[in-house]
ModelCIF file with pLDDT and N, C-alpha, C, O atoms, coordinates in Angstrom:
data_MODEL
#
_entry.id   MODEL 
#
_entity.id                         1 
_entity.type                       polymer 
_entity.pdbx_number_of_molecules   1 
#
_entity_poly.entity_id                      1 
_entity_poly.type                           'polypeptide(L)' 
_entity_poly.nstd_linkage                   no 
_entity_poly.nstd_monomer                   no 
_entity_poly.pdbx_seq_one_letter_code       
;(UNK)(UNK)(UNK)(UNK)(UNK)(UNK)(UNK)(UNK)(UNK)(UNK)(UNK)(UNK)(UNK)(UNK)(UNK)(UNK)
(UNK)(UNK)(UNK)(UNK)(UNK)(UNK)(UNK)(UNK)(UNK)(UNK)(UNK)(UNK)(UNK)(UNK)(UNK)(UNK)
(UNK)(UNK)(UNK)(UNK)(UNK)(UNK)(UNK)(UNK)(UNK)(UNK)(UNK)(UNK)(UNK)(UNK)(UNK)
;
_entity_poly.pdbx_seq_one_letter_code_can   XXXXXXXXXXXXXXXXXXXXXXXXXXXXXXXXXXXXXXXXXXXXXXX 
_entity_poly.pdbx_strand_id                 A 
#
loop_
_entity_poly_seq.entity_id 
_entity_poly_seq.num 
_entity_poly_seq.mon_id 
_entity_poly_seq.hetero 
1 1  UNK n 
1 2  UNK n 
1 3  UNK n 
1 4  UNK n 
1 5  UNK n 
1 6  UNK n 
1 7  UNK n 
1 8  UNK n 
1 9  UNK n 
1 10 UNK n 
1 11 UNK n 
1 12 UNK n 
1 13 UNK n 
1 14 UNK n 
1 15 UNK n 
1 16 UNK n 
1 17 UNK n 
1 18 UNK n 
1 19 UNK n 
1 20 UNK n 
1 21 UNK n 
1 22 UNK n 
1 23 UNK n 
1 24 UNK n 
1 25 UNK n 
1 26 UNK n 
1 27 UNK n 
1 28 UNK n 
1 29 UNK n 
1 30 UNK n 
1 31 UNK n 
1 32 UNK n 
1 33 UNK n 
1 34 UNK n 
1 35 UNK n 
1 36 UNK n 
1 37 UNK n 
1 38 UNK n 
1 39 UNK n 
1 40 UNK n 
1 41 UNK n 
1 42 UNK n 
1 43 UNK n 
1 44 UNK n 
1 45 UNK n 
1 46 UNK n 
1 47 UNK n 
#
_struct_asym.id          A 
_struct_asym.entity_id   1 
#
loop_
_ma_qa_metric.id 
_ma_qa_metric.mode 
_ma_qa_metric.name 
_ma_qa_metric.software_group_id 
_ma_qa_metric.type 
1 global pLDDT . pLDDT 
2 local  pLDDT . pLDDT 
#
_ma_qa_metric_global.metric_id      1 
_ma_qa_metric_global.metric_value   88.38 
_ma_qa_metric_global.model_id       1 
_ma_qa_metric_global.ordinal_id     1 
#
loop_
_ma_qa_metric_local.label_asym_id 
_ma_qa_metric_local.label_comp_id 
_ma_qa_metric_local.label_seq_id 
_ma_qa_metric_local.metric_id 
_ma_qa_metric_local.metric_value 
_ma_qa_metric_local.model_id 
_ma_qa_metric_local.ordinal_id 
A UNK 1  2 75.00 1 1  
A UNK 2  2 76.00 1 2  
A UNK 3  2 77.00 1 3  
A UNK 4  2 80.00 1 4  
A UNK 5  2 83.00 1 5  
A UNK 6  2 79.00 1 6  
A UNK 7  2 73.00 1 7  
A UNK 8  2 73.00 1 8  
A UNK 9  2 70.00 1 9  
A UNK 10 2 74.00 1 10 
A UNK 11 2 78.00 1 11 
A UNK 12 2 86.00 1 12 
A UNK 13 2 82.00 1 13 
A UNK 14 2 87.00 1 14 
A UNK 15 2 85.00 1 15 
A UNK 16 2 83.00 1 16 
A UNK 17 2 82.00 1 17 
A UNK 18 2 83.00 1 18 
A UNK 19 2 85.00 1 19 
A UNK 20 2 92.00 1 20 
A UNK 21 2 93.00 1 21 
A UNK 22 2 95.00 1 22 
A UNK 23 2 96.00 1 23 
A UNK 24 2 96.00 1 24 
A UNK 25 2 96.00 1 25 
A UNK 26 2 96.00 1 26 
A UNK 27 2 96.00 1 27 
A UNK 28 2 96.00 1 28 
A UNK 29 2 96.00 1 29 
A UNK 30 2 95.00 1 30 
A UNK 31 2 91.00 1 31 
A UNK 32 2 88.00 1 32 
A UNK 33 2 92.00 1 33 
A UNK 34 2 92.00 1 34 
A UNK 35 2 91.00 1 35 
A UNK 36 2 91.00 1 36 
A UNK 37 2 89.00 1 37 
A UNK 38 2 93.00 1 38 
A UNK 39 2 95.00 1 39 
A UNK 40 2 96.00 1 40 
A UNK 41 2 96.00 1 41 
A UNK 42 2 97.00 1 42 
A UNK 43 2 97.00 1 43 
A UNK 44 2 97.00 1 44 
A UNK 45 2 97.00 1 45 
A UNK 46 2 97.00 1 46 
A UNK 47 2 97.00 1 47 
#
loop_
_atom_site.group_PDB 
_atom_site.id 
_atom_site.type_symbol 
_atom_site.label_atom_id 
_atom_site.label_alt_id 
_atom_site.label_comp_id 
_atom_site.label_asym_id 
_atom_site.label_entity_id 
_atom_site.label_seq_id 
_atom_site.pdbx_PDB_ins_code 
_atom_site.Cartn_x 
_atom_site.Cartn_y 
_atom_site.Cartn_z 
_atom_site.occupancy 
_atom_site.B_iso_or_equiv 
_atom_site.pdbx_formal_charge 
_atom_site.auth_seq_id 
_atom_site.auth_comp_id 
_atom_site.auth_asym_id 
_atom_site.auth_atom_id 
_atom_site.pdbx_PDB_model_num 
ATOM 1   N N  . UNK A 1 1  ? -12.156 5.155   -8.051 1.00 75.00 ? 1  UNK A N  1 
ATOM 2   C CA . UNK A 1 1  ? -12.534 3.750   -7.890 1.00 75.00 ? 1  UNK A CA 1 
ATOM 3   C C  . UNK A 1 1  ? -13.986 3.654   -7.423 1.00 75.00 ? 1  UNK A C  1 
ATOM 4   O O  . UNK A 1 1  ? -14.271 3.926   -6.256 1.00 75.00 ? 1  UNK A O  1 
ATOM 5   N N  . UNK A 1 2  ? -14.900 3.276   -8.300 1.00 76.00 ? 2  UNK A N  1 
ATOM 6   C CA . UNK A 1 2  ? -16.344 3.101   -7.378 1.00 76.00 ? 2  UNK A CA 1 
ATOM 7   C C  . UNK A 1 2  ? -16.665 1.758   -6.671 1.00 76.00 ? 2  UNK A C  1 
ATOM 8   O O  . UNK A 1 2  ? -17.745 1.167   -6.684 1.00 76.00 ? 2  UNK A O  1 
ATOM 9   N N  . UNK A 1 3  ? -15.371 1.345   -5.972 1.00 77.00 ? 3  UNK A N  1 
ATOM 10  C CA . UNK A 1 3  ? -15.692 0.806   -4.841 1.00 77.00 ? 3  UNK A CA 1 
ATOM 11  C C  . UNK A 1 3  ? -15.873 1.166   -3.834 1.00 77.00 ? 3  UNK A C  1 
ATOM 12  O O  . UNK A 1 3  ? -16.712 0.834   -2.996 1.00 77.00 ? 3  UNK A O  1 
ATOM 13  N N  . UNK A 1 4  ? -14.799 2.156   -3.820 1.00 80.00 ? 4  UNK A N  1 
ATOM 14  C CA . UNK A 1 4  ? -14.429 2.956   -2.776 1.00 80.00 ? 4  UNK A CA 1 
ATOM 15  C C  . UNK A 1 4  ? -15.472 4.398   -2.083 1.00 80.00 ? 4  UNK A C  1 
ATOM 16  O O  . UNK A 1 4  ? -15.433 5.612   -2.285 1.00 80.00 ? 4  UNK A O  1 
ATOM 17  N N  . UNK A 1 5  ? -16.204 3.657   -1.354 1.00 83.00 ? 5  UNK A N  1 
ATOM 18  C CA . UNK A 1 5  ? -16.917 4.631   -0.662 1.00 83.00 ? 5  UNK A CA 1 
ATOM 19  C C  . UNK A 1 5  ? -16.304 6.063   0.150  1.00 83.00 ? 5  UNK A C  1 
ATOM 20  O O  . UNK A 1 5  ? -16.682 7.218   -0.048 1.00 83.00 ? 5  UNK A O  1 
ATOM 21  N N  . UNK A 1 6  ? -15.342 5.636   1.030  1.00 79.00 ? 6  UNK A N  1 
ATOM 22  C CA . UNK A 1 6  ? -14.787 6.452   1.325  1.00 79.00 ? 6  UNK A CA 1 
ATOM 23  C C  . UNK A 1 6  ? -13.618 5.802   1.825  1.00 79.00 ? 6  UNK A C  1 
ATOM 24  O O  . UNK A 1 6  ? -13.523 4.657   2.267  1.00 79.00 ? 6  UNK A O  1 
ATOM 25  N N  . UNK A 1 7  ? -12.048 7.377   1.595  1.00 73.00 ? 7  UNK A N  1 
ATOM 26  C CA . UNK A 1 7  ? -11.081 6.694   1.062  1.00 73.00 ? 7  UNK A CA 1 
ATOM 27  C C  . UNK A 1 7  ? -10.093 7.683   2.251  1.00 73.00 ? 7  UNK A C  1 
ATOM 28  O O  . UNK A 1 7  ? -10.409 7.674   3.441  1.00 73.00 ? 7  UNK A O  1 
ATOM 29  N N  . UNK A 1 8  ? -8.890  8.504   1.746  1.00 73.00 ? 8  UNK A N  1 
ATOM 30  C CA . UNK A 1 8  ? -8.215  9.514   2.195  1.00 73.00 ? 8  UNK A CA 1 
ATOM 31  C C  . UNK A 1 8  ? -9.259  10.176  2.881  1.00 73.00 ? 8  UNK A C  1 
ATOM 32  O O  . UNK A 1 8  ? -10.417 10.231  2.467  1.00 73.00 ? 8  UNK A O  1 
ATOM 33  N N  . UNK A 1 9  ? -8.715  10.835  4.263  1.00 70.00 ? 9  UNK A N  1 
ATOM 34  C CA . UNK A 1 9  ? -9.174  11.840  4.912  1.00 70.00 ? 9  UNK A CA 1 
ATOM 35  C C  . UNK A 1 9  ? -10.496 10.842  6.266  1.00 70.00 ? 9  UNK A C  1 
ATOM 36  O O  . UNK A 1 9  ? -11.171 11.227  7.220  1.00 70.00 ? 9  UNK A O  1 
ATOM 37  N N  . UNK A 1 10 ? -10.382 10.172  5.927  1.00 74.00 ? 10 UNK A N  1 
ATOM 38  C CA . UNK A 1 10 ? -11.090 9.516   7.402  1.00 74.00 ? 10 UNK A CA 1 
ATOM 39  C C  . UNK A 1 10 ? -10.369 8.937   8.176  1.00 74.00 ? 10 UNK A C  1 
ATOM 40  O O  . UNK A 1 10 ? -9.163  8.972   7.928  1.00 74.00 ? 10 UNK A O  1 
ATOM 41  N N  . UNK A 1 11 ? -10.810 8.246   9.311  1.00 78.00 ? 11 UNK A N  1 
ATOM 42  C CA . UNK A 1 11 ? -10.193 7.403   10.230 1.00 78.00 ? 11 UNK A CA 1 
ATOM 43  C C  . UNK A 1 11 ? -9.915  6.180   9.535  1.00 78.00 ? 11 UNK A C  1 
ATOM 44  O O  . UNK A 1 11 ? -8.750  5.785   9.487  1.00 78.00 ? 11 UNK A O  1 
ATOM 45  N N  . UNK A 1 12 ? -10.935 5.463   8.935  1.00 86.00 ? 12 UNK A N  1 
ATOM 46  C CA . UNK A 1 12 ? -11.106 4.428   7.910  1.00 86.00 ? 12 UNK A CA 1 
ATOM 47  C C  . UNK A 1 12 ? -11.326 4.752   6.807  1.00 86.00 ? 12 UNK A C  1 
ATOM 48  O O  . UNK A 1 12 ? -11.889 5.817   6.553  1.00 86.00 ? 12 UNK A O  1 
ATOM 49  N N  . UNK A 1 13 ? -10.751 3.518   5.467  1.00 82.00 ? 13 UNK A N  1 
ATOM 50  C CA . UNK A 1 13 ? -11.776 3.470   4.182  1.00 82.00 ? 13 UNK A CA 1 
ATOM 51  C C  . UNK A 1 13 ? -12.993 2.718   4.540  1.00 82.00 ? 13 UNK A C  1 
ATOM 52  O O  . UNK A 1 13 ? -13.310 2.201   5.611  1.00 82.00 ? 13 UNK A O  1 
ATOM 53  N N  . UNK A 1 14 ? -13.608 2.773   3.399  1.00 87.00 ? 14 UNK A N  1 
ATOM 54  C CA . UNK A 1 14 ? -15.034 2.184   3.105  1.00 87.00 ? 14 UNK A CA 1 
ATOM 55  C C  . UNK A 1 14 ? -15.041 1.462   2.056  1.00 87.00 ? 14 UNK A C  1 
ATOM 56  O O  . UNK A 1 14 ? -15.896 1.986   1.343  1.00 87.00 ? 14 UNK A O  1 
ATOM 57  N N  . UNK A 1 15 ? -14.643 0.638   1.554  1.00 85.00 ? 15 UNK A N  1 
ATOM 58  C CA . UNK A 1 15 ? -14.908 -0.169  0.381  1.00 85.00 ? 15 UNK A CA 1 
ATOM 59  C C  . UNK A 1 15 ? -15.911 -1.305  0.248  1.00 85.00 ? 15 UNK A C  1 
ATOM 60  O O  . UNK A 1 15 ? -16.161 -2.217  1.036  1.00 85.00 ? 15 UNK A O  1 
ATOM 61  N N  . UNK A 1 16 ? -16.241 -1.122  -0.524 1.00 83.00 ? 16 UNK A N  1 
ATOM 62  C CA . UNK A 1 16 ? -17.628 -1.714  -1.178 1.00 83.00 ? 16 UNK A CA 1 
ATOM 63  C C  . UNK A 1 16 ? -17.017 -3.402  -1.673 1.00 83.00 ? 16 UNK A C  1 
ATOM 64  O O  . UNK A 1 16 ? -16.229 -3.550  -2.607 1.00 83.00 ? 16 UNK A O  1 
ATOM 65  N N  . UNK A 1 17 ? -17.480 -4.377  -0.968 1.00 82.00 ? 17 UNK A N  1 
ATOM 66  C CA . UNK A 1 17 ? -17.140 -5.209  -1.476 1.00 82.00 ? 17 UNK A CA 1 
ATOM 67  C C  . UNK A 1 17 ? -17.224 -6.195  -2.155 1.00 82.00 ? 17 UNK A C  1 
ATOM 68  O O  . UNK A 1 17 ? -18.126 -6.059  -2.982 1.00 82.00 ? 17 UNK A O  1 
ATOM 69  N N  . UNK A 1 18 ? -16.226 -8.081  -2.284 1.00 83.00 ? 18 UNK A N  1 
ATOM 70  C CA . UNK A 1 18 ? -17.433 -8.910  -2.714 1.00 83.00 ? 18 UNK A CA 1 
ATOM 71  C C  . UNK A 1 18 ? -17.772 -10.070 -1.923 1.00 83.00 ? 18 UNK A C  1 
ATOM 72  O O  . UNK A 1 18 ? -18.588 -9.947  -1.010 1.00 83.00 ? 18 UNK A O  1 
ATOM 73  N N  . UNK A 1 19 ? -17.092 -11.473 -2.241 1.00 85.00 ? 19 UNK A N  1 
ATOM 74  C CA . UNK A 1 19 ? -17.891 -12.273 -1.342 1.00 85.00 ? 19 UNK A CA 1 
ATOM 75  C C  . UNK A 1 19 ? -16.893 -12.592 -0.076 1.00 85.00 ? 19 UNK A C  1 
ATOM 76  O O  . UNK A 1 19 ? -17.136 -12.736 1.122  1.00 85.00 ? 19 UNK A O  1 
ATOM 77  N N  . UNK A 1 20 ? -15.288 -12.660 -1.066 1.00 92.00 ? 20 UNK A N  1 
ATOM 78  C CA . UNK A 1 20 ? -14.349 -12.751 -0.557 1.00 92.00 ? 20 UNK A CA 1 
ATOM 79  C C  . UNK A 1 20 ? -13.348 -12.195 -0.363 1.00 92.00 ? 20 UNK A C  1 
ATOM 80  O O  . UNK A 1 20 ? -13.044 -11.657 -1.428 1.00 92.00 ? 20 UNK A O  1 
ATOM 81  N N  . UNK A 1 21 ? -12.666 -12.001 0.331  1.00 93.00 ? 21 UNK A N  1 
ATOM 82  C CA . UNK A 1 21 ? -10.991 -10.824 0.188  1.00 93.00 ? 21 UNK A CA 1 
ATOM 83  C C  . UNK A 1 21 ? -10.155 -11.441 0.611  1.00 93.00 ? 21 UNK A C  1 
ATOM 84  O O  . UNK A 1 21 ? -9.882  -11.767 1.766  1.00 93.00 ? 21 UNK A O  1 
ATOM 85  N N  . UNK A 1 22 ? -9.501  -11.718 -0.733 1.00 95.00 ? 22 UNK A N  1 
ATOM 86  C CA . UNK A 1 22 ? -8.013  -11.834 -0.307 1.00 95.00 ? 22 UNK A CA 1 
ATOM 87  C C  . UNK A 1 22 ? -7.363  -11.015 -0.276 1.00 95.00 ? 22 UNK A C  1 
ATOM 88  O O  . UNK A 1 22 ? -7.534  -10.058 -1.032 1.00 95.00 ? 22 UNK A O  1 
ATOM 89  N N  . UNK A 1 23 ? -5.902  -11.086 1.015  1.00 96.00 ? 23 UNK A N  1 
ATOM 90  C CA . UNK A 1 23 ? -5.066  -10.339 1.407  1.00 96.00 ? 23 UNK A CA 1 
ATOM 91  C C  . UNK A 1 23 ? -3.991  -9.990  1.619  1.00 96.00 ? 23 UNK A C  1 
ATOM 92  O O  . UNK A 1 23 ? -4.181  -9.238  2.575  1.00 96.00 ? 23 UNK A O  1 
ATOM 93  N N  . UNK A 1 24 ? -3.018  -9.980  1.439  1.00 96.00 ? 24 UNK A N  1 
ATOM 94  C CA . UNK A 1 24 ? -1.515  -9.964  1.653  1.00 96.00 ? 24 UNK A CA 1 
ATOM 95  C C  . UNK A 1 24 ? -1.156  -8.208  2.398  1.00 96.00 ? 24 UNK A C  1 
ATOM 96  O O  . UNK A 1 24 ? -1.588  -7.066  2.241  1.00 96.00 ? 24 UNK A O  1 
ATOM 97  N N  . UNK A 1 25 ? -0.114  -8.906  3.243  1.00 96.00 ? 25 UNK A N  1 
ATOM 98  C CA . UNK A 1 25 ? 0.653   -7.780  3.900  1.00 96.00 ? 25 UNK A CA 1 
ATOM 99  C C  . UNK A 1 25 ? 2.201   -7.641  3.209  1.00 96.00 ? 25 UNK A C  1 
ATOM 100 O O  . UNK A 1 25 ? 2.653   -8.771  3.019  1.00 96.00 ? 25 UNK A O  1 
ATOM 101 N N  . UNK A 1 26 ? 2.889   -6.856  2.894  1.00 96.00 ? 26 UNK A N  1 
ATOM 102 C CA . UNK A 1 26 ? 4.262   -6.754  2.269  1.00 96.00 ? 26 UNK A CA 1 
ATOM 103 C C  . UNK A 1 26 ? 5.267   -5.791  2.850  1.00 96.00 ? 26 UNK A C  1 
ATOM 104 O O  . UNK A 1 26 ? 4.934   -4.607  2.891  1.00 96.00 ? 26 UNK A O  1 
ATOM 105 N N  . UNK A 1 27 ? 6.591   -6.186  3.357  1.00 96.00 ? 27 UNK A N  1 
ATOM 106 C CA . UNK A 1 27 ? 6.832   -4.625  4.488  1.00 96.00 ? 27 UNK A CA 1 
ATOM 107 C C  . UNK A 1 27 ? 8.412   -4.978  3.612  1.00 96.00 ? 27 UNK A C  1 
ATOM 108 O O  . UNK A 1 27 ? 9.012   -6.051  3.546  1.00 96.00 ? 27 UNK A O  1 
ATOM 109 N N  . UNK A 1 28 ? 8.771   -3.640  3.012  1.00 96.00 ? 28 UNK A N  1 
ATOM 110 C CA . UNK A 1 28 ? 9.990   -3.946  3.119  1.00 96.00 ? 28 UNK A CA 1 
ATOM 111 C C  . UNK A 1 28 ? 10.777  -2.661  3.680  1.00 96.00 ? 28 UNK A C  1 
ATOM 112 O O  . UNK A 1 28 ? 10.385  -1.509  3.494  1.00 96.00 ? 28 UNK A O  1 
ATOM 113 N N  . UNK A 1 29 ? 12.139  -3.069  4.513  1.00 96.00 ? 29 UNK A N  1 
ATOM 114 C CA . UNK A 1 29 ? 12.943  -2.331  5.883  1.00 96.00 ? 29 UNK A CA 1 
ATOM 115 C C  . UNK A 1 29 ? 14.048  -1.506  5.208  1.00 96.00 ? 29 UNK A C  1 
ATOM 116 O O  . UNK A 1 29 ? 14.806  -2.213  4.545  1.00 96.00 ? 29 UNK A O  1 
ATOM 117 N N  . UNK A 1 30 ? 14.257  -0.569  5.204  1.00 95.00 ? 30 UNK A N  1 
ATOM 118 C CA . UNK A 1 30 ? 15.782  0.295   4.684  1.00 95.00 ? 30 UNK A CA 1 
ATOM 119 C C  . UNK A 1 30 ? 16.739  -0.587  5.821  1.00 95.00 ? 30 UNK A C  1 
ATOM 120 O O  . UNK A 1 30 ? 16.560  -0.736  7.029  1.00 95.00 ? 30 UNK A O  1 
ATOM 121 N N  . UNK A 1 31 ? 18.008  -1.190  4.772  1.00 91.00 ? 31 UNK A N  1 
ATOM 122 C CA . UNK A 1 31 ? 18.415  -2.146  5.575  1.00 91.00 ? 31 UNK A CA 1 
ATOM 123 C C  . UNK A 1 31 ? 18.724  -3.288  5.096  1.00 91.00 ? 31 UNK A C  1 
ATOM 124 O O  . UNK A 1 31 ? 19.804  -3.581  4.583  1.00 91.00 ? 31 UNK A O  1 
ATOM 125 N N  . UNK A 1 32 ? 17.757  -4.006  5.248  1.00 88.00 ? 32 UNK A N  1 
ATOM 126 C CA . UNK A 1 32 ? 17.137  -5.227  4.868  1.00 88.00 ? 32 UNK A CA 1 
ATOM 127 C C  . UNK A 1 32 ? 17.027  -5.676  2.876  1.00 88.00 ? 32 UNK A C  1 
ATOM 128 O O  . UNK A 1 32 ? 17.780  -6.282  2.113  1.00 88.00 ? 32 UNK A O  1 
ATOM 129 N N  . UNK A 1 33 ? 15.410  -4.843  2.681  1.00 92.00 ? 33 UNK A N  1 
ATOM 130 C CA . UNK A 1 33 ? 15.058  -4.911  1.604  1.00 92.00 ? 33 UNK A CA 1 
ATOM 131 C C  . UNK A 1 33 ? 15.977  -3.980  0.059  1.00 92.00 ? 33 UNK A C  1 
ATOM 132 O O  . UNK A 1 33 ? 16.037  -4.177  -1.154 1.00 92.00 ? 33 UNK A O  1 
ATOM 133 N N  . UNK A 1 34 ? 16.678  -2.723  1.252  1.00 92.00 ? 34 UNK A N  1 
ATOM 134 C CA . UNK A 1 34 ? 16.746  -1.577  0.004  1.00 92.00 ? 34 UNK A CA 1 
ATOM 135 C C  . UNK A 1 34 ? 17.916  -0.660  0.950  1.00 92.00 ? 34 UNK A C  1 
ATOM 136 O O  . UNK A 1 34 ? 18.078  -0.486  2.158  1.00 92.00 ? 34 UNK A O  1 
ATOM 137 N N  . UNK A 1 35 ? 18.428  -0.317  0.043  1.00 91.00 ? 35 UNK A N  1 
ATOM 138 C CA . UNK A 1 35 ? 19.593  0.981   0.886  1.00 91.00 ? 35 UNK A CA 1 
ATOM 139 C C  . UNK A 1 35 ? 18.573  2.260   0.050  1.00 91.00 ? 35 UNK A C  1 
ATOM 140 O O  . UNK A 1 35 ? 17.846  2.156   -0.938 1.00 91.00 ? 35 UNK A O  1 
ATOM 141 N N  . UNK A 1 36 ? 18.907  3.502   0.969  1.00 91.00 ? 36 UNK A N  1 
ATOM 142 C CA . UNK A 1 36 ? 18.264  4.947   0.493  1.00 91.00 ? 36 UNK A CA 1 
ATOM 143 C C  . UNK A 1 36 ? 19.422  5.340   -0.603 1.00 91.00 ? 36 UNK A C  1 
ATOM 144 O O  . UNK A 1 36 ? 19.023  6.030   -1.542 1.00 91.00 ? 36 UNK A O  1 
ATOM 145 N N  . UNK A 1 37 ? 20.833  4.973   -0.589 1.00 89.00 ? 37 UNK A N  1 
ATOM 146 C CA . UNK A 1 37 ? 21.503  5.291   -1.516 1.00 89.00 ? 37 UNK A CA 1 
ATOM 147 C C  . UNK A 1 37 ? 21.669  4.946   -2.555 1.00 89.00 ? 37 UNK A C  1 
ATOM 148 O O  . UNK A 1 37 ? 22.256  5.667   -3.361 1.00 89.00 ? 37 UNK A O  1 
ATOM 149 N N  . UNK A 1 38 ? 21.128  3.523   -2.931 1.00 93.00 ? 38 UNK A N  1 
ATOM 150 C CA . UNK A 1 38 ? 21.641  3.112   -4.172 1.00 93.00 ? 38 UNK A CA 1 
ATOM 151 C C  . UNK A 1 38 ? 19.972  3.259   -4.956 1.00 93.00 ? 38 UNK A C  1 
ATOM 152 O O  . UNK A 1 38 ? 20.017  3.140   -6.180 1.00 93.00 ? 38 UNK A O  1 
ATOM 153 N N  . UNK A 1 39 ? 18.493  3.512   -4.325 1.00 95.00 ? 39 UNK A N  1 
ATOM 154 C CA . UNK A 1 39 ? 17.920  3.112   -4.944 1.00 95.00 ? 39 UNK A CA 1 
ATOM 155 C C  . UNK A 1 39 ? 16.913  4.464   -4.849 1.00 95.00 ? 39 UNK A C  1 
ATOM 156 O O  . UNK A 1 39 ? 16.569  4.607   -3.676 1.00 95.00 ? 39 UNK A O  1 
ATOM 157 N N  . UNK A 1 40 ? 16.386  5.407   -5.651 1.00 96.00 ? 40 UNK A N  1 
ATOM 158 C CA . UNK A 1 40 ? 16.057  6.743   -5.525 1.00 96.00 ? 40 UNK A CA 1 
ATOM 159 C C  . UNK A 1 40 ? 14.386  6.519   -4.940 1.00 96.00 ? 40 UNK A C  1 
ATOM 160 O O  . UNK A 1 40 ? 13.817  5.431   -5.036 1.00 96.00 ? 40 UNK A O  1 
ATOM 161 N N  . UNK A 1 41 ? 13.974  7.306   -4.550 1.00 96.00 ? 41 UNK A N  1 
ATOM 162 C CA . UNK A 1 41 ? 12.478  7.234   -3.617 1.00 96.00 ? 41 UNK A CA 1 
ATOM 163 C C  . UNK A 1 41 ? 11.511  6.852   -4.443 1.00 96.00 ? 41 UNK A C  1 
ATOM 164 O O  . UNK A 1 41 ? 10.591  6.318   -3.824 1.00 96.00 ? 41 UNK A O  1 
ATOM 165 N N  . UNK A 1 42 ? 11.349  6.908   -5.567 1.00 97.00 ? 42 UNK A N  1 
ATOM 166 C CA . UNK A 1 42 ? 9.909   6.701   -6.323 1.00 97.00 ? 42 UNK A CA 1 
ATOM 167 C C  . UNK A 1 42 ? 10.483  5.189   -6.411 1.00 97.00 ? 42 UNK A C  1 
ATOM 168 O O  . UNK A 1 42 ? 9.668   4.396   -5.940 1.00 97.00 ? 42 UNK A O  1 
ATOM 169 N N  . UNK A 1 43 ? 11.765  4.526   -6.928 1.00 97.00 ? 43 UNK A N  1 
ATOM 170 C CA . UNK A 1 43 ? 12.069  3.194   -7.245 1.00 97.00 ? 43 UNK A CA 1 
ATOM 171 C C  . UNK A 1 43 ? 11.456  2.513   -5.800 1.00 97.00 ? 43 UNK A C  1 
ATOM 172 O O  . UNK A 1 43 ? 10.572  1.660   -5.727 1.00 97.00 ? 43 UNK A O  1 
ATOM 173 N N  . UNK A 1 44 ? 12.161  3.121   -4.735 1.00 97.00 ? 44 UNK A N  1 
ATOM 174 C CA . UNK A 1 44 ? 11.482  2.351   -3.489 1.00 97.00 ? 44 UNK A CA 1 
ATOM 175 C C  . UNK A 1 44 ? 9.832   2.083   -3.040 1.00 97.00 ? 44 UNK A C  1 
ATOM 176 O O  . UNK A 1 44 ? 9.394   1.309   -2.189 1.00 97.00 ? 44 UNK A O  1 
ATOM 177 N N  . UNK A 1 45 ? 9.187   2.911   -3.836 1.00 97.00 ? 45 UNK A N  1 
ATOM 178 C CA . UNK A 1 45 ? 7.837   2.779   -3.803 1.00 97.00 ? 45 UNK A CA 1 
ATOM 179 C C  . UNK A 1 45 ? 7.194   2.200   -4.272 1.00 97.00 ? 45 UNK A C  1 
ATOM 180 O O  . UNK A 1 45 ? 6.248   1.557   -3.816 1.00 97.00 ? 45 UNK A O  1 
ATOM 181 N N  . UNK A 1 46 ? 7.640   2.321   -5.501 1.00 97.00 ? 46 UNK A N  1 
ATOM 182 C CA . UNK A 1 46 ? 7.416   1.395   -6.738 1.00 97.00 ? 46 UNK A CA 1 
ATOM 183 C C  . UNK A 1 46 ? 7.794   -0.142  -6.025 1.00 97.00 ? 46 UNK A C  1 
ATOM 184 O O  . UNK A 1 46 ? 6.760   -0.810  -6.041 1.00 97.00 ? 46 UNK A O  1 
ATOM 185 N N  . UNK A 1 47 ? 8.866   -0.869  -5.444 1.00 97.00 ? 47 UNK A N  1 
ATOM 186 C CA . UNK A 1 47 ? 9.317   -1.596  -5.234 1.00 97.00 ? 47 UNK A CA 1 
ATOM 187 C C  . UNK A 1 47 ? 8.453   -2.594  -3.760 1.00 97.00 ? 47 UNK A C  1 
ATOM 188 O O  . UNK A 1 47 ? 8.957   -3.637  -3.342 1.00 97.00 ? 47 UNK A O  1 
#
């Protein structure tokens, strides 16, 4: 991504930006959102 100044392996990223950022946060809970049994690990990631 050449936004991305610096990415993995720091304390922080660095991204290069523009005027504005929009943002959203998204959390979903084993539990709640997803059981570990019915739904295999990459689906939950994906998800």
């Amino acid at each position: 991504d050449p936004r991305l100044v610096r990415g993995l392996g720091d304390d922080a990223a660095i991204v290069r930006g523009r005027a504005y950022a929009v943002t959203s946060v998204d959390t979903m809970v084993e539990g709640v959102h997803f059981r570990r049994g019915q739904l295999s690990a990459d689906e939950i990631g994906h998800r």
